[in-house]
Protein backbone atom coordinates (compact mmCIF):
# COMPACT_ATOMS: atom_id res chain seq x y z
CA UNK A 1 109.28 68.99 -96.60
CA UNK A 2 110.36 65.26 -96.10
CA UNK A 3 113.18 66.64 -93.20
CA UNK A 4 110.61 69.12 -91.78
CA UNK A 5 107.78 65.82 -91.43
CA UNK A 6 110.67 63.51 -89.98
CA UNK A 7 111.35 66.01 -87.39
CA UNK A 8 107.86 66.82 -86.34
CA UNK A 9 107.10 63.45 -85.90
CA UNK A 10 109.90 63.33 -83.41
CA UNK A 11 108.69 65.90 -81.78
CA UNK A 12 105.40 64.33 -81.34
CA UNK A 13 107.07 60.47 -80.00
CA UNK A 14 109.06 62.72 -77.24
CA UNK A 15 105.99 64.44 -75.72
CA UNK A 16 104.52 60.59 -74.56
CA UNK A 17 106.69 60.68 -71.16
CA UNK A 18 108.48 63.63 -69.67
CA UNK A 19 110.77 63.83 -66.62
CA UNK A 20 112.72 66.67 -65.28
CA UNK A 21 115.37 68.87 -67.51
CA UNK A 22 118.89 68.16 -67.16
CA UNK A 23 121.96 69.17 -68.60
CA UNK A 24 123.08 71.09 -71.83
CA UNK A 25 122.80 75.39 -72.19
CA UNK A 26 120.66 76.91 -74.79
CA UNK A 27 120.89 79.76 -75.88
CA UNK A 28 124.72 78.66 -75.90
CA UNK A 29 126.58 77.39 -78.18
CA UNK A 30 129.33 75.81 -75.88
CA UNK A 31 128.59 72.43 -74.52
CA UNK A 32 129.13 71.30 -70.87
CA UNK A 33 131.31 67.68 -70.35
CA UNK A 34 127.68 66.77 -68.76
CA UNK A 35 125.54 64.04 -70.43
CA UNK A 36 122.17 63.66 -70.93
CA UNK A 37 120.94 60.98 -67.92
CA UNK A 38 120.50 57.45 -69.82
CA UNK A 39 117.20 57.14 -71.63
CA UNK A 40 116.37 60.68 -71.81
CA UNK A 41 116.29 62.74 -74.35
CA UNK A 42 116.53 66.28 -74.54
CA UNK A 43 114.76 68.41 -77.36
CA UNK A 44 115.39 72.11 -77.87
CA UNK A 45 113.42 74.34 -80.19
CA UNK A 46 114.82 77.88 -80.98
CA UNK A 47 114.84 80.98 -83.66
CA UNK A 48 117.16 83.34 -84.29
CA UNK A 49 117.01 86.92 -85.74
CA UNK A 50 120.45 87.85 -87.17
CA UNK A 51 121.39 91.22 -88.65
CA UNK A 52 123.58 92.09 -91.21
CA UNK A 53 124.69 88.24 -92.05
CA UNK A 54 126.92 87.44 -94.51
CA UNK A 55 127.37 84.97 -97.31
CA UNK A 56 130.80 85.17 -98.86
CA UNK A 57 130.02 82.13 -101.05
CA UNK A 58 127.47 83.86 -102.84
CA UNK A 59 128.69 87.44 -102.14
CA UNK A 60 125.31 87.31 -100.47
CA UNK A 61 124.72 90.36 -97.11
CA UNK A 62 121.48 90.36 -95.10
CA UNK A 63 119.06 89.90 -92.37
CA UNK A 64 118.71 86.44 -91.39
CA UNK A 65 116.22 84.54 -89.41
CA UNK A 66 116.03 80.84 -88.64
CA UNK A 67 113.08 78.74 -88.06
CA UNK A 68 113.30 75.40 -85.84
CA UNK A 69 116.74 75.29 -85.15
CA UNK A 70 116.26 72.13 -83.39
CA UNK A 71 118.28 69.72 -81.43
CA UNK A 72 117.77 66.18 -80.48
CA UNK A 73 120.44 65.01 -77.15
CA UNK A 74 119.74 61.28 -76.53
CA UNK A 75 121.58 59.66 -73.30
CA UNK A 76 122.77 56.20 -74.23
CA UNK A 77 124.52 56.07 -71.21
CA UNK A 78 126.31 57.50 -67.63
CA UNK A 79 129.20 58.52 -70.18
CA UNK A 80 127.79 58.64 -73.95
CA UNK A 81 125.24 60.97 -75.59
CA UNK A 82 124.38 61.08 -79.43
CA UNK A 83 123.24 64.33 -80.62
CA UNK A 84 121.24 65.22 -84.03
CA UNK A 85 120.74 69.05 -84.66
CA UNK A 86 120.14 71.20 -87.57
CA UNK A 87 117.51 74.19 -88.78
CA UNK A 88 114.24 73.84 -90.54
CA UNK A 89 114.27 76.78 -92.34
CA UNK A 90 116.34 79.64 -92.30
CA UNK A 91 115.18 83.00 -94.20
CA UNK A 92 117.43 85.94 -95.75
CA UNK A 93 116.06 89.36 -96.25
CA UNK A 94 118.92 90.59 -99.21
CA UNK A 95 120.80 94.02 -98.50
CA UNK A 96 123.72 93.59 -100.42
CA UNK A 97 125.02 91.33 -103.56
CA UNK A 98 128.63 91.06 -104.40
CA UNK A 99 130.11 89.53 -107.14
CA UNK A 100 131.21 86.27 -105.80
CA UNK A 101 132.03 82.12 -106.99
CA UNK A 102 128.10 81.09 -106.81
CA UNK A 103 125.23 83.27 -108.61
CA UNK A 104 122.12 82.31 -106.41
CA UNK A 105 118.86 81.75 -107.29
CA UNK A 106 116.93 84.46 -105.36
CA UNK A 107 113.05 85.06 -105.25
CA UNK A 108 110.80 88.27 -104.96
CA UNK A 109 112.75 89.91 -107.29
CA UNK A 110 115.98 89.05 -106.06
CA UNK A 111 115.25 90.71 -102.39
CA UNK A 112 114.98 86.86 -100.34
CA UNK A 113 115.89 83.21 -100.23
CA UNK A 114 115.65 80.57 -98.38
CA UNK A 115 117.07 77.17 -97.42
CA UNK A 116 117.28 74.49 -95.13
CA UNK A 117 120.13 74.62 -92.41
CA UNK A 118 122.85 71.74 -91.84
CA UNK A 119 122.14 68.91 -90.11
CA UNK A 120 125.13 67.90 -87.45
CA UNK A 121 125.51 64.39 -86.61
CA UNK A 122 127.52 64.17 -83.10
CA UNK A 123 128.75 61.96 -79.91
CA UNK A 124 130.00 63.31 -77.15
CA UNK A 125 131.72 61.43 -74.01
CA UNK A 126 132.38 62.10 -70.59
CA UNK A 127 135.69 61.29 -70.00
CA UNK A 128 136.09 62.29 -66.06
CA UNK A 129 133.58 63.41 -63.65
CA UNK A 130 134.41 66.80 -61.33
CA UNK A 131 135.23 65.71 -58.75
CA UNK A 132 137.11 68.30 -55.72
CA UNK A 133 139.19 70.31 -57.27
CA UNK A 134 139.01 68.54 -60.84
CA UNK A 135 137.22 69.95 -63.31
CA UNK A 136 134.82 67.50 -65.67
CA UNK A 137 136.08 66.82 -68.57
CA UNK A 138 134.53 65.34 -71.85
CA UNK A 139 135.32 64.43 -75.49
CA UNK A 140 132.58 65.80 -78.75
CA UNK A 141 133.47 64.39 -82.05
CA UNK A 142 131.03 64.46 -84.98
CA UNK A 143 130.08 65.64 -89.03
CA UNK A 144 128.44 68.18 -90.27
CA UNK A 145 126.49 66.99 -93.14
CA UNK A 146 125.97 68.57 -96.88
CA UNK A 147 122.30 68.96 -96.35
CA UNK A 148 121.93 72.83 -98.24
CA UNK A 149 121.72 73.86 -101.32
CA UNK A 150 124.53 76.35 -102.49
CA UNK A 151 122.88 77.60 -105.40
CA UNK A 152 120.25 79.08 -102.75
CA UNK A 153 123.13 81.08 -101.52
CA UNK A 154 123.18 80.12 -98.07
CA UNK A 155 124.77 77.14 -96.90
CA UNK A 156 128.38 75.92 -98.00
CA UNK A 157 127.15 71.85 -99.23
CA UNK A 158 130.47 70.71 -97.79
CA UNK A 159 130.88 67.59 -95.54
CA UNK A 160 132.69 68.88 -92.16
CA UNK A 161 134.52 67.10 -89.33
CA UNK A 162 135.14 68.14 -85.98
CA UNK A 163 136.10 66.93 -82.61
CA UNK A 164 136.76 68.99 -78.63
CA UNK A 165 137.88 68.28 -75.89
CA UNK A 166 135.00 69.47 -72.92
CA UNK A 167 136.08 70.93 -69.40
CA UNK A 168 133.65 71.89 -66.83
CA UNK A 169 134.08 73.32 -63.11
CA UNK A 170 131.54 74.94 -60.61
CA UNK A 171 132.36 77.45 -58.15
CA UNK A 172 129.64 78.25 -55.89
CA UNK A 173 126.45 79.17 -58.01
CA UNK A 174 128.33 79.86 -61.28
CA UNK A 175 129.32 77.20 -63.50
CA UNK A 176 131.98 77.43 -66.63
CA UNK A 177 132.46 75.00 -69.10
CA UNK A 178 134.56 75.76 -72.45
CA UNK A 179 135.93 73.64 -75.27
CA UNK A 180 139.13 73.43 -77.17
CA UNK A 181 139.09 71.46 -80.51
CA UNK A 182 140.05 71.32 -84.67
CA UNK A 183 137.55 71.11 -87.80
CA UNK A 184 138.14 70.18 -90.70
CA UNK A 185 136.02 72.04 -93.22
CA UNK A 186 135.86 71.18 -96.95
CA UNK A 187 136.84 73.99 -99.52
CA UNK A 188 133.44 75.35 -101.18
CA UNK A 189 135.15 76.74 -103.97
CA UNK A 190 137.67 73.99 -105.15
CA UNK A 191 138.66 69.96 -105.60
CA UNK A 192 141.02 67.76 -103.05
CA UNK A 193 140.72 71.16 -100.50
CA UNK A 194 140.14 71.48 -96.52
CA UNK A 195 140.89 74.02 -94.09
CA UNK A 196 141.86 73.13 -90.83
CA UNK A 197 140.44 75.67 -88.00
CA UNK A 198 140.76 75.95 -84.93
CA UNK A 199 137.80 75.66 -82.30
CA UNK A 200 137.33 77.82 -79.27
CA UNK A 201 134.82 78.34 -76.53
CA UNK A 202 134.01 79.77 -72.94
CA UNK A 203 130.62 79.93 -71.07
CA UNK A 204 129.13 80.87 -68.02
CA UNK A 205 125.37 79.83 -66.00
CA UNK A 206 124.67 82.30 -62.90
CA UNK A 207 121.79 80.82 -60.85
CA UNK A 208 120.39 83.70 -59.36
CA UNK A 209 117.09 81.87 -58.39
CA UNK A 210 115.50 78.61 -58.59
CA UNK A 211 114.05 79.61 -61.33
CA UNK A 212 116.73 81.81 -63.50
CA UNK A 213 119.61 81.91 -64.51
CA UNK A 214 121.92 84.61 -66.36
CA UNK A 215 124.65 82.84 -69.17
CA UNK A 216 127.19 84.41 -71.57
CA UNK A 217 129.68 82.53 -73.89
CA UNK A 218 132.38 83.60 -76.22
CA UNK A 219 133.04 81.41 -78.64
CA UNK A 220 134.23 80.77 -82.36
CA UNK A 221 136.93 79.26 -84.39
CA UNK A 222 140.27 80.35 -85.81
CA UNK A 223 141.25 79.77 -89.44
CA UNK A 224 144.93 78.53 -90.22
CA UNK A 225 145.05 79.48 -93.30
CA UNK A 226 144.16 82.68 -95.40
CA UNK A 227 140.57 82.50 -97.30
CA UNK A 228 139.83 85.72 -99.34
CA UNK A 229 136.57 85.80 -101.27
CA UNK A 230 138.65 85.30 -104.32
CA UNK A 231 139.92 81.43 -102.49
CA UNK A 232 138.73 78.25 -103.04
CA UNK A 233 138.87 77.89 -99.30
CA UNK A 234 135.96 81.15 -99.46
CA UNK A 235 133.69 80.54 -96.62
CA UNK A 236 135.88 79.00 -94.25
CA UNK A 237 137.49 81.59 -92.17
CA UNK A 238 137.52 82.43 -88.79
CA UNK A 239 134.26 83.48 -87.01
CA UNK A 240 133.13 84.49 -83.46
CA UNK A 241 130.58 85.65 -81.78
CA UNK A 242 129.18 86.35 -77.75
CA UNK A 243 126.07 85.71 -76.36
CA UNK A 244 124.40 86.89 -73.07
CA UNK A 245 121.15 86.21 -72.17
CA UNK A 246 118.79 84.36 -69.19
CA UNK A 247 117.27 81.14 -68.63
CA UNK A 248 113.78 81.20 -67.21
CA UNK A 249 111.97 77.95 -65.70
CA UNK A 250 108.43 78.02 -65.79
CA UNK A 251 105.42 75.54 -66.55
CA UNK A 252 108.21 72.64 -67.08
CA UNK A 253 109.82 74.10 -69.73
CA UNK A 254 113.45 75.94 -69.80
CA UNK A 255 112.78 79.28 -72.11
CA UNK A 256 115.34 81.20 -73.28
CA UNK A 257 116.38 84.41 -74.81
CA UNK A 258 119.56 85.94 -75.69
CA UNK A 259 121.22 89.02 -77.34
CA UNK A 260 123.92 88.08 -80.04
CA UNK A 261 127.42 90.33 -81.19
CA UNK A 262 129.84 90.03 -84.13
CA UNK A 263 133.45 89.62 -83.24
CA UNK A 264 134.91 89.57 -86.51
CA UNK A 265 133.98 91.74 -89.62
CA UNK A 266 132.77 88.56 -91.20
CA UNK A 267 130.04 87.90 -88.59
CA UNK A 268 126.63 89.17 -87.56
CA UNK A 269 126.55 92.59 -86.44
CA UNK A 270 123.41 91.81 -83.82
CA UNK A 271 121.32 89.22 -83.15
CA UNK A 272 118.58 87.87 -81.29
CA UNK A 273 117.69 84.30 -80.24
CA UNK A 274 115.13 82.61 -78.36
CA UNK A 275 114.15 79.45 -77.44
CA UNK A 276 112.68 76.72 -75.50
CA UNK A 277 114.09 73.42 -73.90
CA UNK A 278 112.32 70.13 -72.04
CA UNK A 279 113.88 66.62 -71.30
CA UNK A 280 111.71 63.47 -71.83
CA UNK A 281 111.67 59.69 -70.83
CA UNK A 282 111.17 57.37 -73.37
CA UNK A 283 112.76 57.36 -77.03
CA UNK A 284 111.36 54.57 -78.93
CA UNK A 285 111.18 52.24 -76.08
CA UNK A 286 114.52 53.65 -74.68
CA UNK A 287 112.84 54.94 -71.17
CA UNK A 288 110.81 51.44 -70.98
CA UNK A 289 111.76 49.01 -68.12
CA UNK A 290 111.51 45.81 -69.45
């Protein structure tokens, strides 16, 4: 409750001043070498509805939806933003239970549970504006903190690095950004463990009209090593998914809504997410001339 109060309130702060929206793509998980303009801060609210999900750490298979799965982009600068995201709540409808290394605690009967999502702490960097035929590129580096509870059977409770390098080009009315990178992601299952993955990403925005926009991404990550259900490194393996969807403008807001695929047999089968997205002035005195 404390995490869900904390981020209302900033919810509330942001509303005081608002300017016009700038950079960064929800529904997409790929990030643009764009910042945020200095002393605005961009706040995205979004839900997802996510079939057939699944939980090797707690041999845990469902339908998942998340609640709030918020994110906070602050411009400290031409060249520097700080990002804070994570999800409220996130919900699983149980389908399946395997035997696995964690026996969750599950409620109604063992048919649900429910836990908060994991809060990412990040800083990303433009290194090089585009310029001609040069595409923009940018540096994200951050931590994914152990904010879940594994016994709840949904979240990992590891502490995770990561770090990508951002490139971004426009041609015409399309623009493509991607991201190449490593994690580091701490075994679940086991002491003095990581697996190193590999990070990978490509998106798209087609403006069709002033006032929409069609996107699509591919993006995921690439284990290095082998992590069977049966591994301490259980968990961490390779994942991707794709997302296409639009990007409406209306009443000052960006809304969004996107359909969501699988690509490997440990992801999602479908999805759905929607969302909405607004930039403000002002952050705790940050938009202030003085």
């Amino acid at each position: 409750m404390r995490v869900a109060r904390v981020t209302l309130l900033l919810v509330v702060l942001c509303l005081f001043n608002s300017c016009p929206l700038t950079a960064q793509q929800r529904p997409l998980l790929t990030q643009e070498a764009e910042v945020v303009t200095p002393k605005e801060i961009l706040v995205q609210v979004g839900f997802e509805f996510l079939q057939d999900a699944q939980f090797p750490l707690s041999g845990l298979t469902g339908d998942l939806t998340r609640v709030g799965a918020l994110a906070f982009h602050l411009g400290m600068s031409r060249s520097v933003e700080i990002q804070v995201e994570g999800t409220v709540r996130n919900f699983l409808s149980v389908t399946q239970q395997r035997p696995a290394f964690i026996l969750p605690t599950l409620q109604n009967n063992g048919t649900a549970t429910n836990d908060f999502g994991e809060l990412t702490l990040a800083t990303k960097l433009k290194l090089l504006p585009e310029r001609g035929k040069r595409p923009a590129v940018g540096l994200r580096f951050g931590v994914e903190l152990p904010t879940t509870d594994e016994r709840r059977g949904l979240g990992l409770n590891t502490t995770n690095a990561f770090a990508a390098v951002l490139v971004q080009k426009h041609f015409g009315r399309v623009n493509t950004f991607g991201h190449a990178g490593v994690a580091i992601l701490e075994a679940p299952a086991g002491l003095f463990s990581q697996n190193d993955v590999l990070l990978l990403g490509w998106a798209f925005v087609l403006s069709v009209h002033e006032r929409l926009n069609i996107v699509g991404e591919i993006q995921g990550r690439k284990s290095t090593r082998a992590t069977p259900d049966t591994s301490p490194l259980v968990g961490t393996g390779s994942r991707g998914e794709a997302r296409l969807g639009v990007q409406i403008f209306t009443g000052g807001f960006r809304w969004d809504v996107a359909a969501i695929a699988g690509l490997t047999r440990r992801d999602v089968e479908t999805g759905l997410s929607f969302g909405v997205s607004k930039t403000f002035r002002g952050f705790f005195g940050l938009g202030r001339d003085n």
